[in-house]
Structure formats: structure tokens, C-alpha cells
N, C-alpha and C. Protein backbone atom coordinates (compact mmCIF):
# COMPACT_ATOMS: atom_id res chain seq x y z
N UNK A 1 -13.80 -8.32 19.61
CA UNK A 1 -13.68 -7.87 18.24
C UNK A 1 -12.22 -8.00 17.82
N UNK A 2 -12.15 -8.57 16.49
CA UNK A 2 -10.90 -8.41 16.37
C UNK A 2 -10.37 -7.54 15.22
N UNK A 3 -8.92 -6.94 15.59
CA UNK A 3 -8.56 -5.47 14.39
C UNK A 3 -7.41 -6.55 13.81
N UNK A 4 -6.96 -5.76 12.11
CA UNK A 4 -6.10 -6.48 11.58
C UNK A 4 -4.63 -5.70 12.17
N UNK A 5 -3.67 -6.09 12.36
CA UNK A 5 -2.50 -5.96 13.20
C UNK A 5 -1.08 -6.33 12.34
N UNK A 6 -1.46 -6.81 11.26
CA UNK A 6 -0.36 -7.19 10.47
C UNK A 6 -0.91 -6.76 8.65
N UNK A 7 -0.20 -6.60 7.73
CA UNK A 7 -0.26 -6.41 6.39
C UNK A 7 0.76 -7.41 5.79
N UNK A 8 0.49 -8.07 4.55
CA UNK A 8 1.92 -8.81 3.69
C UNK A 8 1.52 -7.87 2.34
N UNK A 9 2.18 -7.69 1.80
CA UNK A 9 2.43 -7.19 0.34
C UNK A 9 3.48 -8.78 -0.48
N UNK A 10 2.85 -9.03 -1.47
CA UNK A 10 3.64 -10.30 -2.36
C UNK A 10 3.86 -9.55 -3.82
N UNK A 11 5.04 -9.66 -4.18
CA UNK A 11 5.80 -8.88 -5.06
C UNK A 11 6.22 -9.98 -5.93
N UNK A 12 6.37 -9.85 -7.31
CA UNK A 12 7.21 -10.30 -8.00
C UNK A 12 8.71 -10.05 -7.95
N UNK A 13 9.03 -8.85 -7.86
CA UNK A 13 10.25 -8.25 -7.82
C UNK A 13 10.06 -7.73 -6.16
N UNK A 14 10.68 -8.02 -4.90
CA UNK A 14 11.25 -7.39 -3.88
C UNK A 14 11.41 -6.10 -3.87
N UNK A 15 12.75 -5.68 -4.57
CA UNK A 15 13.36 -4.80 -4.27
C UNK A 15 13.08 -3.29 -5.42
N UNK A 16 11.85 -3.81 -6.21
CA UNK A 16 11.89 -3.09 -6.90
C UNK A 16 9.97 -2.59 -5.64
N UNK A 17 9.28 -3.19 -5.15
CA UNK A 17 8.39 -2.95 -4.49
C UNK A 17 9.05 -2.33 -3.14
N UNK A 18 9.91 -2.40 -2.87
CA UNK A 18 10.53 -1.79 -1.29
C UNK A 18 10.94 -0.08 -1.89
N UNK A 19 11.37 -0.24 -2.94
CA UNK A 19 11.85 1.18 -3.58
C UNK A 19 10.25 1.56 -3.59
N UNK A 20 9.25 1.13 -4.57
CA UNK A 20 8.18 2.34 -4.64
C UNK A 20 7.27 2.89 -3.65
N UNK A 21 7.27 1.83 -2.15
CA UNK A 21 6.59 1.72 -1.20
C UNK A 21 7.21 2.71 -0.13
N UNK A 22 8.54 2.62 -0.77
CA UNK A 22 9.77 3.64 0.88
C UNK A 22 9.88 4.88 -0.04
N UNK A 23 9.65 5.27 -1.58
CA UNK A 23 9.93 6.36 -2.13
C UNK A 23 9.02 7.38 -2.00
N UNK A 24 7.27 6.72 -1.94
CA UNK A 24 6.00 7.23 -1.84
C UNK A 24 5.80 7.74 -0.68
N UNK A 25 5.90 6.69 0.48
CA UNK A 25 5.06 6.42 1.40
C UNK A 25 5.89 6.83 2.66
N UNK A 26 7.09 6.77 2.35
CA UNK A 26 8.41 6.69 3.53
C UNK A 26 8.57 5.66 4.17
N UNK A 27 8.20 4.64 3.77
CA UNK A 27 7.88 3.48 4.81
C UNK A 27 9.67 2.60 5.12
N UNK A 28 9.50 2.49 6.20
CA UNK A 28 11.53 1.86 6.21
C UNK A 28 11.04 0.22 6.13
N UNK A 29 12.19 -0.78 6.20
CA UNK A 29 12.12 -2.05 5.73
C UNK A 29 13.26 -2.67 6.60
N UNK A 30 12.78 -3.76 7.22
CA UNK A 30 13.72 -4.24 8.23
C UNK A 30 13.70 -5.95 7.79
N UNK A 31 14.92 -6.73 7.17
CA UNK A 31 15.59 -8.45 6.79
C UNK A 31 14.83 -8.52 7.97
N UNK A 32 13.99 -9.26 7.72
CA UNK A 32 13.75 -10.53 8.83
C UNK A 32 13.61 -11.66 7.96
N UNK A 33 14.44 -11.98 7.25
CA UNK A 33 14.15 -13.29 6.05
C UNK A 33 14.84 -14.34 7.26
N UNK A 34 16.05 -13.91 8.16
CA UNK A 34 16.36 -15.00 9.40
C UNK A 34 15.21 -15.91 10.05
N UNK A 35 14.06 -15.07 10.09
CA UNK A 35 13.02 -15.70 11.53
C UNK A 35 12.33 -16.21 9.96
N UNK A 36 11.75 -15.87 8.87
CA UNK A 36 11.18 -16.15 7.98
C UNK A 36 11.45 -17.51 7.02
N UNK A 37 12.54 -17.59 7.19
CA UNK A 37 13.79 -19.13 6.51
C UNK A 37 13.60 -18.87 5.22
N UNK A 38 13.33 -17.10 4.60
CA UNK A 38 12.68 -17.24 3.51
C UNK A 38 13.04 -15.41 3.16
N UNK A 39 12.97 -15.12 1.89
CA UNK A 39 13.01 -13.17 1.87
C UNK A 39 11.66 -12.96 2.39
N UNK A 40 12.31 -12.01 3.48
CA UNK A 40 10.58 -11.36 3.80
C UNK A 40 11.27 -10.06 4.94
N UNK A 41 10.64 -8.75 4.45
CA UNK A 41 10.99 -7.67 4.63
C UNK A 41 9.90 -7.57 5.79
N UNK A 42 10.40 -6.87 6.78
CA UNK A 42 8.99 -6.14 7.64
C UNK A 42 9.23 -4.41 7.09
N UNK A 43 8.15 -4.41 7.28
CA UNK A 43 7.75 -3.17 7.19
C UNK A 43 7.40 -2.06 8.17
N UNK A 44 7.64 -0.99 8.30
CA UNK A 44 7.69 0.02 9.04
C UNK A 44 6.87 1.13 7.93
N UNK A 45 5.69 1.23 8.57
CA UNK A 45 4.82 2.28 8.09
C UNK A 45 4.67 3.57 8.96
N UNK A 46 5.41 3.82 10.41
CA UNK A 46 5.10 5.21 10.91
C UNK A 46 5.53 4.78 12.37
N UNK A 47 5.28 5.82 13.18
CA UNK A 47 6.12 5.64 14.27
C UNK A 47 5.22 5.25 15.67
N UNK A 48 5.60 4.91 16.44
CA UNK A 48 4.70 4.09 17.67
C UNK A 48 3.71 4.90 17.91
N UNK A 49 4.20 6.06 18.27
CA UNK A 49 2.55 7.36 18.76
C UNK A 49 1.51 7.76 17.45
N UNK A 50 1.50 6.64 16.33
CA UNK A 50 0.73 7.03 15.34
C UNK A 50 -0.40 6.02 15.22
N UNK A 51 -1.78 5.84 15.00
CA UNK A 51 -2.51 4.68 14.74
C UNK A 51 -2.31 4.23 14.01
N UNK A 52 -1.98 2.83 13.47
CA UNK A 52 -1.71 2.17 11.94
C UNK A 52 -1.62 0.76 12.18
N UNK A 53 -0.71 0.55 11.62
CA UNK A 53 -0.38 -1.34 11.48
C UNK A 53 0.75 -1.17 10.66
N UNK A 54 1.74 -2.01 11.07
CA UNK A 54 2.97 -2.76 10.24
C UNK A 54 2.86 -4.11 9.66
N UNK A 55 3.85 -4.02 8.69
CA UNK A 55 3.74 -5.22 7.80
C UNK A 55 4.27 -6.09 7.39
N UNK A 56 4.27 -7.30 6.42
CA UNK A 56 5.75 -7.53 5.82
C UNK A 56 5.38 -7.70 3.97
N UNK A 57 6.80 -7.80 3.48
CA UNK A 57 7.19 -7.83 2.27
C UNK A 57 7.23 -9.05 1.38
N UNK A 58 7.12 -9.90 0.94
CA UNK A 58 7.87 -10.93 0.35
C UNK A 58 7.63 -11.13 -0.76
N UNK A 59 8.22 -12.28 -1.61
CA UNK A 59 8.42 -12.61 -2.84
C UNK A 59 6.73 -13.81 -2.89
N UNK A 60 6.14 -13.11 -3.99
CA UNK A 60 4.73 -13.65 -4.67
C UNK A 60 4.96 -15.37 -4.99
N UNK A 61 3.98 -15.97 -4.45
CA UNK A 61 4.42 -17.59 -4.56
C UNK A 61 3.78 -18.29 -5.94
N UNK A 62 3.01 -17.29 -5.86
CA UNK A 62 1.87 -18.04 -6.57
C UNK A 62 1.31 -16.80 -7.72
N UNK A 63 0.22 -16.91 -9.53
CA UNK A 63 0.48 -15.78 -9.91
C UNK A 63 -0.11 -14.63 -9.26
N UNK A 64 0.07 -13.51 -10.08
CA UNK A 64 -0.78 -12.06 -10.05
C UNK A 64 -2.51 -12.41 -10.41
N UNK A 65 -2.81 -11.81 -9.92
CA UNK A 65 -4.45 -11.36 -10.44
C UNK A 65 -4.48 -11.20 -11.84
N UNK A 66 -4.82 -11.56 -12.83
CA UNK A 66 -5.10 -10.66 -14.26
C UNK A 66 -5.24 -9.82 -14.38
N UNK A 67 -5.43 -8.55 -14.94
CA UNK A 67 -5.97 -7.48 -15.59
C UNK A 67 -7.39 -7.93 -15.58
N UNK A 68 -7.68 -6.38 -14.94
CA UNK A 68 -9.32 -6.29 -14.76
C UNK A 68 -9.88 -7.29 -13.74
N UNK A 69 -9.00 -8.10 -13.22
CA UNK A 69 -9.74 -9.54 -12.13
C UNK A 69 -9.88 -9.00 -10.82
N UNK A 70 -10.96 -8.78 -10.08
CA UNK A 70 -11.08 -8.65 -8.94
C UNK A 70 -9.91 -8.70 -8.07
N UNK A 71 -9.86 -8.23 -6.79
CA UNK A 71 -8.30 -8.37 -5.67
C UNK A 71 -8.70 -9.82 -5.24
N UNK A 72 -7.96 -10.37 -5.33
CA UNK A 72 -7.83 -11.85 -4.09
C UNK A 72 -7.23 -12.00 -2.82
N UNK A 73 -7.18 -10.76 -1.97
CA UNK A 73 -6.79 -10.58 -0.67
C UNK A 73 -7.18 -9.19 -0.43
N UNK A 74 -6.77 -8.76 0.66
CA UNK A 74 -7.43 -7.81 1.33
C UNK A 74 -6.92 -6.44 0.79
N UNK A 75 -7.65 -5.85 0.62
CA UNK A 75 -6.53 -4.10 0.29
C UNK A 75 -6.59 -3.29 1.29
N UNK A 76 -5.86 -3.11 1.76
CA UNK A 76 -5.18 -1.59 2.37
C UNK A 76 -5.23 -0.42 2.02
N UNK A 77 -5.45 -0.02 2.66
CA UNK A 77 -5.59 1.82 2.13
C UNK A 77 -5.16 2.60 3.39
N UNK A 78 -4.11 3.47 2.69
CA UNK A 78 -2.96 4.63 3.41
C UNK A 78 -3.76 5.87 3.24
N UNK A 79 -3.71 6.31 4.76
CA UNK A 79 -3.70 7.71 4.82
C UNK A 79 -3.19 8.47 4.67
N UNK A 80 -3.49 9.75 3.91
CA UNK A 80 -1.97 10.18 3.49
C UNK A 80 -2.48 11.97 3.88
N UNK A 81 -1.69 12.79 3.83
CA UNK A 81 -2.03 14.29 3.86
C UNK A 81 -2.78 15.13 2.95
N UNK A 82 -2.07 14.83 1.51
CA UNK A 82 -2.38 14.99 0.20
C UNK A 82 -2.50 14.38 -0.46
N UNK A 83 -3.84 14.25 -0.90
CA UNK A 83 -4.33 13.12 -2.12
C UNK A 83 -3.52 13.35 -2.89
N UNK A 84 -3.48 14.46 -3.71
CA UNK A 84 -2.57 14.92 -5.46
C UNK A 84 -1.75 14.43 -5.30
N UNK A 85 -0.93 15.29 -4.29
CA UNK A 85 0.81 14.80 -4.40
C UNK A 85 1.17 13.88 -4.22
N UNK A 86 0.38 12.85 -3.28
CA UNK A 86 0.30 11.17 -3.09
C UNK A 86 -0.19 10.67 -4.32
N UNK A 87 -0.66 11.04 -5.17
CA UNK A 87 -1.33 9.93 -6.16
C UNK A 87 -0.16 10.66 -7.41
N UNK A 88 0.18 11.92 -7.39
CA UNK A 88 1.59 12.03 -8.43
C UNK A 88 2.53 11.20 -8.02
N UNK A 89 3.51 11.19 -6.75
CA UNK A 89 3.71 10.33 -6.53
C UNK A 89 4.23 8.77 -6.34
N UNK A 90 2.87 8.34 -7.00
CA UNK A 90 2.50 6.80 -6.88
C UNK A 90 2.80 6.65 -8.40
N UNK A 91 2.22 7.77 -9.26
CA UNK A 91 2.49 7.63 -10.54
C UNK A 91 4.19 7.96 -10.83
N UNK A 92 4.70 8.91 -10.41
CA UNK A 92 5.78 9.07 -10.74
C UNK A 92 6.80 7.58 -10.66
N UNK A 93 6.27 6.71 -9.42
CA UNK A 93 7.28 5.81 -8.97
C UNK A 93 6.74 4.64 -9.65
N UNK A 94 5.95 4.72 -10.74
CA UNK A 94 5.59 3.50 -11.62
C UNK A 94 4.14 2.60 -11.74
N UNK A 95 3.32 3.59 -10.40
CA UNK A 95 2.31 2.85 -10.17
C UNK A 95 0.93 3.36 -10.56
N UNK A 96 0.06 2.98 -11.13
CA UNK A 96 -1.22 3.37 -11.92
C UNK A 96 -2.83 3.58 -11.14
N UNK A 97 -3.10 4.28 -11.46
CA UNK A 97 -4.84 4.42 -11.28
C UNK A 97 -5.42 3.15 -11.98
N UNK A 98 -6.20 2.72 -10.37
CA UNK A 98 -7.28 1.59 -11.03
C UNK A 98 -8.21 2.58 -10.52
N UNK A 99 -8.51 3.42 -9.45
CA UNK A 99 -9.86 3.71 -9.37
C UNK A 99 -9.63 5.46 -9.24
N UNK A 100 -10.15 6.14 -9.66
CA UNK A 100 -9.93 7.63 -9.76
C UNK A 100 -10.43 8.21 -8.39
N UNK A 101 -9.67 9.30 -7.88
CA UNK A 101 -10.15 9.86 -6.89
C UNK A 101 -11.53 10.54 -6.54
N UNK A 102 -12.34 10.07 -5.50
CA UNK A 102 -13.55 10.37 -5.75
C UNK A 102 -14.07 10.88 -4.13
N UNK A 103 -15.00 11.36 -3.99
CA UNK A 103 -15.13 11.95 -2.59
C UNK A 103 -15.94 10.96 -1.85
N UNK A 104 -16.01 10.90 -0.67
CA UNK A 104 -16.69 10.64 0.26
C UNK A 104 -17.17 11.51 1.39
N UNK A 105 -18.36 11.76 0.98
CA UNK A 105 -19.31 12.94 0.95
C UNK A 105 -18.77 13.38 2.20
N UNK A 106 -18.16 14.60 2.93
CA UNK A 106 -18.28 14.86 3.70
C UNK A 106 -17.59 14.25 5.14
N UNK A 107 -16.13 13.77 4.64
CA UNK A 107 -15.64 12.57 5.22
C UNK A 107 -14.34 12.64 4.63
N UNK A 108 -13.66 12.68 3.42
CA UNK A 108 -12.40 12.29 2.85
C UNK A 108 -12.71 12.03 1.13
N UNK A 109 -11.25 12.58 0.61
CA UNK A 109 -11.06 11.92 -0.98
C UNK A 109 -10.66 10.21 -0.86
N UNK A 110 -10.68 9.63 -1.41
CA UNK A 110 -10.43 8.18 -1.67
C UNK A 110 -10.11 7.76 -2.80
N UNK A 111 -9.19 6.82 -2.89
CA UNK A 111 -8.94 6.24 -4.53
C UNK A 111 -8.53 5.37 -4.69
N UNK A 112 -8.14 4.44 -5.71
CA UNK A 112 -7.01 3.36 -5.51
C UNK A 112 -6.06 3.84 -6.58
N UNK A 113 -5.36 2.61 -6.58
CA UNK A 113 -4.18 2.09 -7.65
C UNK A 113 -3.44 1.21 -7.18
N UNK A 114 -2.38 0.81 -8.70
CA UNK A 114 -1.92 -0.84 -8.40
C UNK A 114 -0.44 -0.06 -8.42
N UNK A 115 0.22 -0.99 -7.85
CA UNK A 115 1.51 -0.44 -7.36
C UNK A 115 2.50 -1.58 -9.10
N UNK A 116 3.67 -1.55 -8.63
CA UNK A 116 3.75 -2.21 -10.30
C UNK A 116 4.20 -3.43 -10.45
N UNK A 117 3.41 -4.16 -8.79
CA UNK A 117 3.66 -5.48 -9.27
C UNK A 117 2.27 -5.75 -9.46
N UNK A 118 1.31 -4.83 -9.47
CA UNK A 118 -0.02 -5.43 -9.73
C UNK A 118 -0.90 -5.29 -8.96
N UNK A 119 -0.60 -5.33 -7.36
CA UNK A 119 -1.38 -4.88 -5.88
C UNK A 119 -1.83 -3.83 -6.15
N UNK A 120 -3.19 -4.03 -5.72
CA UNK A 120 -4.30 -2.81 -5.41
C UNK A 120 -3.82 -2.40 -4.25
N UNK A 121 -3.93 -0.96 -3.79
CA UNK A 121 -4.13 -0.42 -2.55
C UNK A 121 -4.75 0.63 -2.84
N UNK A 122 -5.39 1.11 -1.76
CA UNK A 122 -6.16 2.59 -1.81
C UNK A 122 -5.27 3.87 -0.64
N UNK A 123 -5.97 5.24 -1.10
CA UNK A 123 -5.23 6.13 -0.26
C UNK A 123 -6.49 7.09 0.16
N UNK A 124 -6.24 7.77 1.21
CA UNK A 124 -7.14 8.09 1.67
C UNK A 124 -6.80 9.68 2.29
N UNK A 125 -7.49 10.56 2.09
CA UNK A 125 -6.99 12.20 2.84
C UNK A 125 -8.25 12.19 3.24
N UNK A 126 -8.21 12.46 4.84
CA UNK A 126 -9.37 13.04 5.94
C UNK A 126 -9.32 14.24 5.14
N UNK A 127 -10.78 14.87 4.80
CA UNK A 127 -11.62 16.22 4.56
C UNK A 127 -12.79 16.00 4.44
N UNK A 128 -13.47 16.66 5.46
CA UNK A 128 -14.86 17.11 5.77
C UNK A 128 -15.05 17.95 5.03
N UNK A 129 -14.47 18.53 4.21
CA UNK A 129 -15.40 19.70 3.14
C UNK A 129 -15.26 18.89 1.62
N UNK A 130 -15.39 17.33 1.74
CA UNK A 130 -15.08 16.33 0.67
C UNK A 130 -16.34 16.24 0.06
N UNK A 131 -16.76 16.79 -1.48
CA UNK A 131 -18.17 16.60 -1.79
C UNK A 131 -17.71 16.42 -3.30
């Protein structure tokens, strides 16, 4: 079986996506544009004794999705402690509700939104008393 082990995020703006991603999320950001011959940030989402996946950053080659157009790559979704204060947040740092927080019965809140280059991601808080 195979698990996904890597994430890319493609940005229009870099450094304006490393700010809302490390302001939200805490996530740190490590130049590897050397091994890359190209800008491309890795990403640091949490620390070795945690389950997850790391990632990288780079500059969007090609356009955005439209408004309202389906994702054309994979979305991600962060676990987070607190839905609210994670999805204030996401808003505070520029980034919008595409999908409103909604339960999963008995399991966790769930939601998305687009960060403000346009990327969907979802967030996710474990609760079993989620109805």
C-alpha cells in the first residue's frame, strides 16, 4: 500500500503563502531552491514524534483554478486542536471559507477554505461528541 509522504503547495506569491501557512499553522520553511535549481521552500509541518507529512512550497507554473472550478490536485487537510480559532485564524491571515464547518457524525468537525492564492485545503478537529 502506498501513503502520500510528500505535499507541494504552488503559490502565486511565495512569500506572501509562507507568511499565512507559518502564521496559522506554525509551520517553519527551509531554501532548498539549491537542490531545486528553482524557489522551492520545504516545509516543516510538526516535529518527528508526530504523525503527518512534510512538504514543499513553490512558485505556481501554470494558472489558478477559477472561481467555483473544482481542485485540480490533491487537498490536504490539517489537523488542528480548535476548529474556531483555526478557521479565525485562516480568516484573519487572508484566507476564506469555501466549505463551512460541518460535523462528521461522531468522529470530528471538518471544513475547508482557500488560502489567498486560491488553494483549497481542509482542517480537521478529532471530536467524538461531533453531531
Amino acid at each position: 500500500m502506498s501513503r502520500v509522504v510528500h505535499f507541494e503547495i504552488h503559490a502565486d506569491d511565495v512569500a506572501r503563502a509562507r507568511e499565512f501557512y507559518g502564521s496559522v499553522f506554525g509551520w517553519q520553511f527551509q531554501d532548498w531552491s539549491g537542490v531545486a535549481d528553482d524557489e522551492y521552500w520545504g516545509v516543516t509541518t510538526g516535529g518527528g514524534d508526530q504523525a503527518g507529512i512534510d512538504g514543499g512550497l513553490l512558485k505556481r507554473r501554470a494558472p489558478a483554478p477559477a472561481a467555483e472550478q473544482g481542485p485540480n490536485a490533491f487537498v490536504c487537510t490539517v489537523q488542528v486542536d480548535d476548529f474556531d480559532a483555526t478557521a479565525t485564524a485562516i480568516e484573519a491571515a487572508g484566507g476564506r471559507v469555501a466549505l463551512p464547518k460541518y460535523a462528521l457524525t461522531g468522529m470530528a468537525w471538518q471544513g475547508y477554505f482557500l488560502d489567498p492564492e486560491g488553494n483549497t485545503f481542509g482542517i480537521h478537529q478529532a471530536d467524538p461528541e461531533a453531531r
